[in-house]
PDB file of N, CA and C in Angstrom:
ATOM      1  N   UNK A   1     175.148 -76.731  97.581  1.00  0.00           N
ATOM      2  CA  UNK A   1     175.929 -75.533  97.368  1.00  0.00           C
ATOM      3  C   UNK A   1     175.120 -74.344  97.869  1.00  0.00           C
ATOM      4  N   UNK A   2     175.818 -73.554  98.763  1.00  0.00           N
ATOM      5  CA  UNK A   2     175.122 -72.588  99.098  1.00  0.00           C
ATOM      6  C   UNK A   2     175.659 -71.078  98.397  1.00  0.00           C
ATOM      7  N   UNK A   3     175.050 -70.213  97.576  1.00  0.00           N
ATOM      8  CA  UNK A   3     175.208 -68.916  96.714  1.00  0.00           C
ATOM      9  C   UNK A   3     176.967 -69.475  96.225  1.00  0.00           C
ATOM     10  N   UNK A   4     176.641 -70.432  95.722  1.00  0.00           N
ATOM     11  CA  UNK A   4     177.342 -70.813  94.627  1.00  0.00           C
ATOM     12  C   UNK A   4     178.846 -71.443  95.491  1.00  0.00           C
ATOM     13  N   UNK A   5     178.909 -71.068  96.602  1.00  0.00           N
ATOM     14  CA  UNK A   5     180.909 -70.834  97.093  1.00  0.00           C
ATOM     15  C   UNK A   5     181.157 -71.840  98.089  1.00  0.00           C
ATOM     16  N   UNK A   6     180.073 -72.454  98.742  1.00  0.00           N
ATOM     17  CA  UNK A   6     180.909 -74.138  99.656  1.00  0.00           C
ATOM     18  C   UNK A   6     179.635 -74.977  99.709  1.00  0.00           C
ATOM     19  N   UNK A   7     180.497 -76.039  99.409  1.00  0.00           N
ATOM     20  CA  UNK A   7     179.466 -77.022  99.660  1.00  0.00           C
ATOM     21  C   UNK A   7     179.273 -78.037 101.060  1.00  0.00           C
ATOM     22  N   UNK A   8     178.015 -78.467 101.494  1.00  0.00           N
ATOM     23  CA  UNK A   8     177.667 -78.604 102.793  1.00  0.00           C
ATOM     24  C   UNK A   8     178.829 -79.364 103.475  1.00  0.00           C
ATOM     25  N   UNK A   9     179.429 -80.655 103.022  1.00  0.00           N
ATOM     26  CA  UNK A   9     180.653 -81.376 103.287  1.00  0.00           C
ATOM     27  C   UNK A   9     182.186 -80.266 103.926  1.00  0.00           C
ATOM     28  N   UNK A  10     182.447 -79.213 102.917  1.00  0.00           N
ATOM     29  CA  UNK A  10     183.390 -78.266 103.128  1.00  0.00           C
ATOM     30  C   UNK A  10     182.722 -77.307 104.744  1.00  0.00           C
ATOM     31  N   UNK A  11     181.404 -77.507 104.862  1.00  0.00           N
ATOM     32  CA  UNK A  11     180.989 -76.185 105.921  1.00  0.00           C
ATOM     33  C   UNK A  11     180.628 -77.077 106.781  1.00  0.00           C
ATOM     34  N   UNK A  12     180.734 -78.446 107.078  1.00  0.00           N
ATOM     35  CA  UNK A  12     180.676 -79.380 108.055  1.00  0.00           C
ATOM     36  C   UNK A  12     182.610 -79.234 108.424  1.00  0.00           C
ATOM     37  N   UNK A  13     182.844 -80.023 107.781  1.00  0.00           N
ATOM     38  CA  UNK A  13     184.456 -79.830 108.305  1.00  0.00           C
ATOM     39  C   UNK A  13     184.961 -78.675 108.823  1.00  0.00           C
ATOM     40  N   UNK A  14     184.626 -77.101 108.174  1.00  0.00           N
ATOM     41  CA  UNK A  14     184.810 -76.332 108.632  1.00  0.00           C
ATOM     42  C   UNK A  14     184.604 -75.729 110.363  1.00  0.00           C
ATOM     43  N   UNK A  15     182.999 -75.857 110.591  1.00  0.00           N
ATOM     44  CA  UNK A  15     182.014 -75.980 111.726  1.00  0.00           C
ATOM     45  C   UNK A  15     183.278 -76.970 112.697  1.00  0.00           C
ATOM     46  N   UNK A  16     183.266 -78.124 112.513  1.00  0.00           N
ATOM     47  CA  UNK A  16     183.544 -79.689 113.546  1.00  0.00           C
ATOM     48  C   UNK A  16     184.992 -78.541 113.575  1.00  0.00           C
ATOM     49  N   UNK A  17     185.818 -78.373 112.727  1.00  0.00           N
ATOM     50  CA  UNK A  17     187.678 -77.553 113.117  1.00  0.00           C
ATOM     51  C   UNK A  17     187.120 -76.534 114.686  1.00  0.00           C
ATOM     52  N   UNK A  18     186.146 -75.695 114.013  1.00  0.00           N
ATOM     53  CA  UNK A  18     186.723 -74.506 114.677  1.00  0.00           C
ATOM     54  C   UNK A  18     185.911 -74.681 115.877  1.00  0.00           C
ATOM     55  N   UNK A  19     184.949 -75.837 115.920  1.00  0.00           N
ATOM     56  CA  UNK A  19     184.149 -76.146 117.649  1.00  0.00           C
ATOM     57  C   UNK A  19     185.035 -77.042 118.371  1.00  0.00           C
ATOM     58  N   UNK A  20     186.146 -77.724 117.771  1.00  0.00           N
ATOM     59  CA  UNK A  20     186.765 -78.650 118.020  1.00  0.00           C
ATOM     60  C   UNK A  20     187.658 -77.824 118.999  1.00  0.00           C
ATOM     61  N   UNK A  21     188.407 -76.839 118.084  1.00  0.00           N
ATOM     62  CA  UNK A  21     189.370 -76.110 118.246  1.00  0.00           C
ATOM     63  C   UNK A  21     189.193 -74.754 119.563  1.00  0.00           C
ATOM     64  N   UNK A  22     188.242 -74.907 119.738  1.00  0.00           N
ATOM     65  CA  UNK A  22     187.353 -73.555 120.861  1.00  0.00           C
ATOM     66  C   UNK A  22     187.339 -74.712 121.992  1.00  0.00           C
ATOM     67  N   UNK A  23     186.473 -75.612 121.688  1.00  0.00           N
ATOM     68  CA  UNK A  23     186.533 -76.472 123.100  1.00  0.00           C
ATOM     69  C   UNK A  23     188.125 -76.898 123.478  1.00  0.00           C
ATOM     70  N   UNK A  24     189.017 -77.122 122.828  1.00  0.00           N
ATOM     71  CA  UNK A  24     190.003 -77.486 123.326  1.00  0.00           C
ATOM     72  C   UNK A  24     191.035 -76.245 123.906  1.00  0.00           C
ATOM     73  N   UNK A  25     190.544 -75.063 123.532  1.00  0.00           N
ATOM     74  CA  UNK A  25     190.681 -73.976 124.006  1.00  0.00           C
ATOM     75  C   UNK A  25     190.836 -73.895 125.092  1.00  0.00           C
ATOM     76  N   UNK A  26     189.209 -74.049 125.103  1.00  0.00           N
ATOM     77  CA  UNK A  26     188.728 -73.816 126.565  1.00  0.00           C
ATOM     78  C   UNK A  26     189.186 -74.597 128.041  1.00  0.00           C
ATOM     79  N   UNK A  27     189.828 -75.675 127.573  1.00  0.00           N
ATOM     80  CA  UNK A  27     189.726 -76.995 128.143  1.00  0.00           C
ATOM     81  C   UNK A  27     191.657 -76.901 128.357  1.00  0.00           C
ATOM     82  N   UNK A  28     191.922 -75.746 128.230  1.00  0.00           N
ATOM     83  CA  UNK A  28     193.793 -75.285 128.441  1.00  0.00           C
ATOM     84  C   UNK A  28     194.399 -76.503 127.742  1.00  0.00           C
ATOM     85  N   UNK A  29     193.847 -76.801 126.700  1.00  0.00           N
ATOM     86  CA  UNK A  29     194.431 -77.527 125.686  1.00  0.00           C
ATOM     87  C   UNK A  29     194.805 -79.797 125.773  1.00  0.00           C
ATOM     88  N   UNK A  30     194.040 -79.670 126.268  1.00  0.00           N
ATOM     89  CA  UNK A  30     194.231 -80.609 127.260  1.00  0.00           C
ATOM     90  C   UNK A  30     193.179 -81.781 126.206  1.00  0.00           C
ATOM     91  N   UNK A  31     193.863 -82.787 125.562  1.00  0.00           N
ATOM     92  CA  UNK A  31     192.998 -84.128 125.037  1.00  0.00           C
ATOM     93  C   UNK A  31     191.635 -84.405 125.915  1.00  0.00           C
ATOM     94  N   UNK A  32     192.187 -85.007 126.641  1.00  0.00           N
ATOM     95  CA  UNK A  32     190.951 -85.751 127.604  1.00  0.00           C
ATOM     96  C   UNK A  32     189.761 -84.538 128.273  1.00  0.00           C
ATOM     97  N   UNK A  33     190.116 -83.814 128.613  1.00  0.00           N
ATOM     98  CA  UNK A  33     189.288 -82.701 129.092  1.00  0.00           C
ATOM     99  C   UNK A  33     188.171 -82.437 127.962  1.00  0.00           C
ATOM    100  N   UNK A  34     188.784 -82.504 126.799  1.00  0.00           N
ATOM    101  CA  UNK A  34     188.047 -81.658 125.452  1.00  0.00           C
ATOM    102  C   UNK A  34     186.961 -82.708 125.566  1.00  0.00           C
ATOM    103  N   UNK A  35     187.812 -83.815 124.839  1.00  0.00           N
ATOM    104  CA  UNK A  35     187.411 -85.448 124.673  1.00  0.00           C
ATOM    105  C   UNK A  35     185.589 -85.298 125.243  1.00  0.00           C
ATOM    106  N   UNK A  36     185.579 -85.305 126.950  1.00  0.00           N
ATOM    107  CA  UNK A  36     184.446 -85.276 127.741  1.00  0.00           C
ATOM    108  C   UNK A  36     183.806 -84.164 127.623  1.00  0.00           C
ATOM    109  N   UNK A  37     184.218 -82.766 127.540  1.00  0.00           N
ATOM    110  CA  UNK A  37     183.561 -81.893 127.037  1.00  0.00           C
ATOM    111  C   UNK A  37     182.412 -82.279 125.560  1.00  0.00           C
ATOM    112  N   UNK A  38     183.105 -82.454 124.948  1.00  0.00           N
ATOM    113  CA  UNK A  38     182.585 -82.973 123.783  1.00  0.00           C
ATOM    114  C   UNK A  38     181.468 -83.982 123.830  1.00  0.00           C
ATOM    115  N   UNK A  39     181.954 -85.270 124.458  1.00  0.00           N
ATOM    116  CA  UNK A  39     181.052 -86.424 124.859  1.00  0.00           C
ATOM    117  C   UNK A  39     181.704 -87.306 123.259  1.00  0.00           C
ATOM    118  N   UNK A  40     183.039 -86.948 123.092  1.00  0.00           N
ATOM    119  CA  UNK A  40     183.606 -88.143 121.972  1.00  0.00           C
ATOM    120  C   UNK A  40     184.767 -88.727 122.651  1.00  0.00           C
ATOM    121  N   UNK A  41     185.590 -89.439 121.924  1.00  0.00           N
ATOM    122  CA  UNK A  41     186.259 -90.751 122.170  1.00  0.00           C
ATOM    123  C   UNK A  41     187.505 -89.948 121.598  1.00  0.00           C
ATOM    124  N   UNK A  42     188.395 -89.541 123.213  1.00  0.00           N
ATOM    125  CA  UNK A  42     189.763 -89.605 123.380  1.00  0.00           C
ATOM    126  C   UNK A  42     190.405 -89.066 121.742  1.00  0.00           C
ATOM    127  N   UNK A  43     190.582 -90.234 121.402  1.00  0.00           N
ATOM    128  CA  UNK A  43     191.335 -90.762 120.437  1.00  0.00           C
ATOM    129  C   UNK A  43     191.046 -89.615 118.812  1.00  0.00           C
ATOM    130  N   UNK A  44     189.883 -89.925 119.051  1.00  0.00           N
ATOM    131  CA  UNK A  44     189.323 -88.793 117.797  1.00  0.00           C
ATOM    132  C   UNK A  44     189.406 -87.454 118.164  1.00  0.00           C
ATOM    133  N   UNK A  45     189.437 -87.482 118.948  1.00  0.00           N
ATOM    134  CA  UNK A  45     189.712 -85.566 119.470  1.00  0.00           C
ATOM    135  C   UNK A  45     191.461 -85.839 118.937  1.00  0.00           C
ATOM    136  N   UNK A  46     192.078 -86.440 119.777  1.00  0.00           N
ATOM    137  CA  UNK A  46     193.651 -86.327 119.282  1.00  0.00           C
ATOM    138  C   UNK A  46     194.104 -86.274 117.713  1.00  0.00           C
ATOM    139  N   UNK A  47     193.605 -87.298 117.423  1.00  0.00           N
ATOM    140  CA  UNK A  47     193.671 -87.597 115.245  1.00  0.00           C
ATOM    141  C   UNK A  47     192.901 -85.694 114.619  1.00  0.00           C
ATOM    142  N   UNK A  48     191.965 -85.212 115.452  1.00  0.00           N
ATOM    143  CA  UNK A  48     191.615 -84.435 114.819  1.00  0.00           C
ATOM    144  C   UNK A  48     192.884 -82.715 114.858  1.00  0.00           C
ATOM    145  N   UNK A  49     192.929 -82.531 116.547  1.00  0.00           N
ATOM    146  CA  UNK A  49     193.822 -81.775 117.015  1.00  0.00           C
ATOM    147  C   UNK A  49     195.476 -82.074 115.648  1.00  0.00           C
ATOM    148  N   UNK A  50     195.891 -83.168 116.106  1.00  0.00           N
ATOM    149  CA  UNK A  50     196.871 -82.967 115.405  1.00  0.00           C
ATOM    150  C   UNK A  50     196.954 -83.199 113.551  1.00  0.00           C
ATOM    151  N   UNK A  51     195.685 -83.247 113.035  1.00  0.00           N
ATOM    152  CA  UNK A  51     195.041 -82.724 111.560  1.00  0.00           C
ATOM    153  C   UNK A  51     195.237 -81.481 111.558  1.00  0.00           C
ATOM    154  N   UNK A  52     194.635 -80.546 112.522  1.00  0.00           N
ATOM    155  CA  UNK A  52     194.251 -79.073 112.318  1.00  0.00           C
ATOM    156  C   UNK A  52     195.816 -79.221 112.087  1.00  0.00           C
ATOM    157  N   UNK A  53     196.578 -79.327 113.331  1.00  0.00           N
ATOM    158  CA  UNK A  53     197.896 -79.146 113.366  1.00  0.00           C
ATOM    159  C   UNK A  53     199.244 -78.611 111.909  1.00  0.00           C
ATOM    160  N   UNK A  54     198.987 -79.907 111.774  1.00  0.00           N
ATOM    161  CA  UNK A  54     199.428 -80.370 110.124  1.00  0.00           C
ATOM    162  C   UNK A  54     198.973 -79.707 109.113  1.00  0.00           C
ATOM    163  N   UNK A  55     197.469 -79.019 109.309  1.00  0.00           N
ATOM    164  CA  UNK A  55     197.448 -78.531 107.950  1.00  0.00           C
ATOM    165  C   UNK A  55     197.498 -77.175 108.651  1.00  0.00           C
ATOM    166  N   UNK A  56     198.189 -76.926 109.737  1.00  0.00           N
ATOM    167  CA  UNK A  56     198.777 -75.419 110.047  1.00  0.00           C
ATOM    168  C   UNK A  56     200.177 -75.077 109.479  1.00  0.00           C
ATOM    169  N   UNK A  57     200.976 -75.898 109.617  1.00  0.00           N
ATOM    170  CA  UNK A  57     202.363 -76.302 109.381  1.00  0.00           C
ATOM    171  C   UNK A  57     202.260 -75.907 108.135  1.00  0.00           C
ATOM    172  N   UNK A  58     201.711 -76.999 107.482  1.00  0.00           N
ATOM    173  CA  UNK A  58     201.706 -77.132 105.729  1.00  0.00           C
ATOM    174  C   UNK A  58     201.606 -75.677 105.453  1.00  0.00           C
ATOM    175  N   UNK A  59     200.757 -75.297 105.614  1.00  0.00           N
ATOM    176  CA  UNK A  59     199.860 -73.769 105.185  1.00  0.00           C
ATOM    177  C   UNK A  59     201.623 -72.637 105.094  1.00  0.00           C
ATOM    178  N   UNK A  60     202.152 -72.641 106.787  1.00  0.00           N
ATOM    179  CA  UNK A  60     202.558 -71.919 107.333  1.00  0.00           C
ATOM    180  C   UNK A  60     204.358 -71.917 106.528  1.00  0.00           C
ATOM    181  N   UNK A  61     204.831 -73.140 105.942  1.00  0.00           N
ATOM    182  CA  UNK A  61     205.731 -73.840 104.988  1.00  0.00           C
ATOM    183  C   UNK A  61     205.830 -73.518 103.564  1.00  0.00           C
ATOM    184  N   UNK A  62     204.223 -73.110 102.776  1.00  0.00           N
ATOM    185  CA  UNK A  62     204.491 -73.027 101.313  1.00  0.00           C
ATOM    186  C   UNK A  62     204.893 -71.687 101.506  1.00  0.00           C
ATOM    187  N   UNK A  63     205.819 -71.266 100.974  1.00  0.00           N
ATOM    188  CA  UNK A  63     206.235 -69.600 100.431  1.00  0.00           C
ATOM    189  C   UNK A  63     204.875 -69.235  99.539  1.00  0.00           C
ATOM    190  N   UNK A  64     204.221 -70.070  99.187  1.00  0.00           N
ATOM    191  CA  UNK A  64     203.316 -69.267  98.021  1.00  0.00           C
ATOM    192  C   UNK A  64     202.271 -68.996  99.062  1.00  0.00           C
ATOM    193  N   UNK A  65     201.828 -69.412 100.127  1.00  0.00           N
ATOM    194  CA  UNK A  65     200.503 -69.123 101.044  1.00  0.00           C
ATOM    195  C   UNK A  65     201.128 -67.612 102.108  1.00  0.00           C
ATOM    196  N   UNK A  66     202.436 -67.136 101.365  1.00  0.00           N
ATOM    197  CA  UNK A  66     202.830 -66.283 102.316  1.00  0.00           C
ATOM    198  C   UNK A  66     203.099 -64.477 101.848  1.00  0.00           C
ATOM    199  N   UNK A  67     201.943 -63.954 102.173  1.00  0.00           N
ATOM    200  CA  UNK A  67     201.815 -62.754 101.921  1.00  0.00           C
ATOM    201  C   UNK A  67     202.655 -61.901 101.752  1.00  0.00           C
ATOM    202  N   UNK A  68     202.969 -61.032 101.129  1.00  0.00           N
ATOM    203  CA  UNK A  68     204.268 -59.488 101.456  1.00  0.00           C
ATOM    204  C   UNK A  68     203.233 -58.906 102.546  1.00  0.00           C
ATOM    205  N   UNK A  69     204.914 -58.464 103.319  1.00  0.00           N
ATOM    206  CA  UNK A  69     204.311 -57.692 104.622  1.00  0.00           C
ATOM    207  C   UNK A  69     204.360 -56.265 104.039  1.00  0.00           C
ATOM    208  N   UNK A  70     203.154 -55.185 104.289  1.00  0.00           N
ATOM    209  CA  UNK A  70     202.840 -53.835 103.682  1.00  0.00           C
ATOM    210  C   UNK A  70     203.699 -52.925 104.139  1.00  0.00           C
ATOM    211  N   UNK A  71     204.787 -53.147 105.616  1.00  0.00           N
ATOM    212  CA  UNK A  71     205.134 -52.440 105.544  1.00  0.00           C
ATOM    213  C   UNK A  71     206.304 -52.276 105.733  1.00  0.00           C
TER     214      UNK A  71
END
């Protein structure tokens, strides 16, 4: 636990999303491109991409994760 608020497991997953998510960026969104960028296996880049995905949806679906607009 670091100053009390995530623990190393939560700031690993976090880290792997958003390097995942930049290289595939970069890579005009493209599986296989990332995949070799990376130096991982196809397949796990895809399972991961469409994770982020899903828990975009989800997020983007509950009325309760959804702010009043201020103005």
């Amino acid at each position: 636990m670091l100053d009390g608020h995530i623990m190393l497991g939560e700031a690993l997953e976090e880290f792997e999303k958003l390097y995942i998510q930049k290289a595939f960026s970069r890579n005009k969104k493209r599986i296989s491109h990332t995949a070799d960028a990376l130096g991982a296996h196809r397949n796990t880049i895809s399972k991961r991409v469409n994770s982020y995905r899903s828990q975009e949806r989800r997020l983007h679906s509950n009325p309760l994760n959804h702010k009043p607009n201020p103005h």
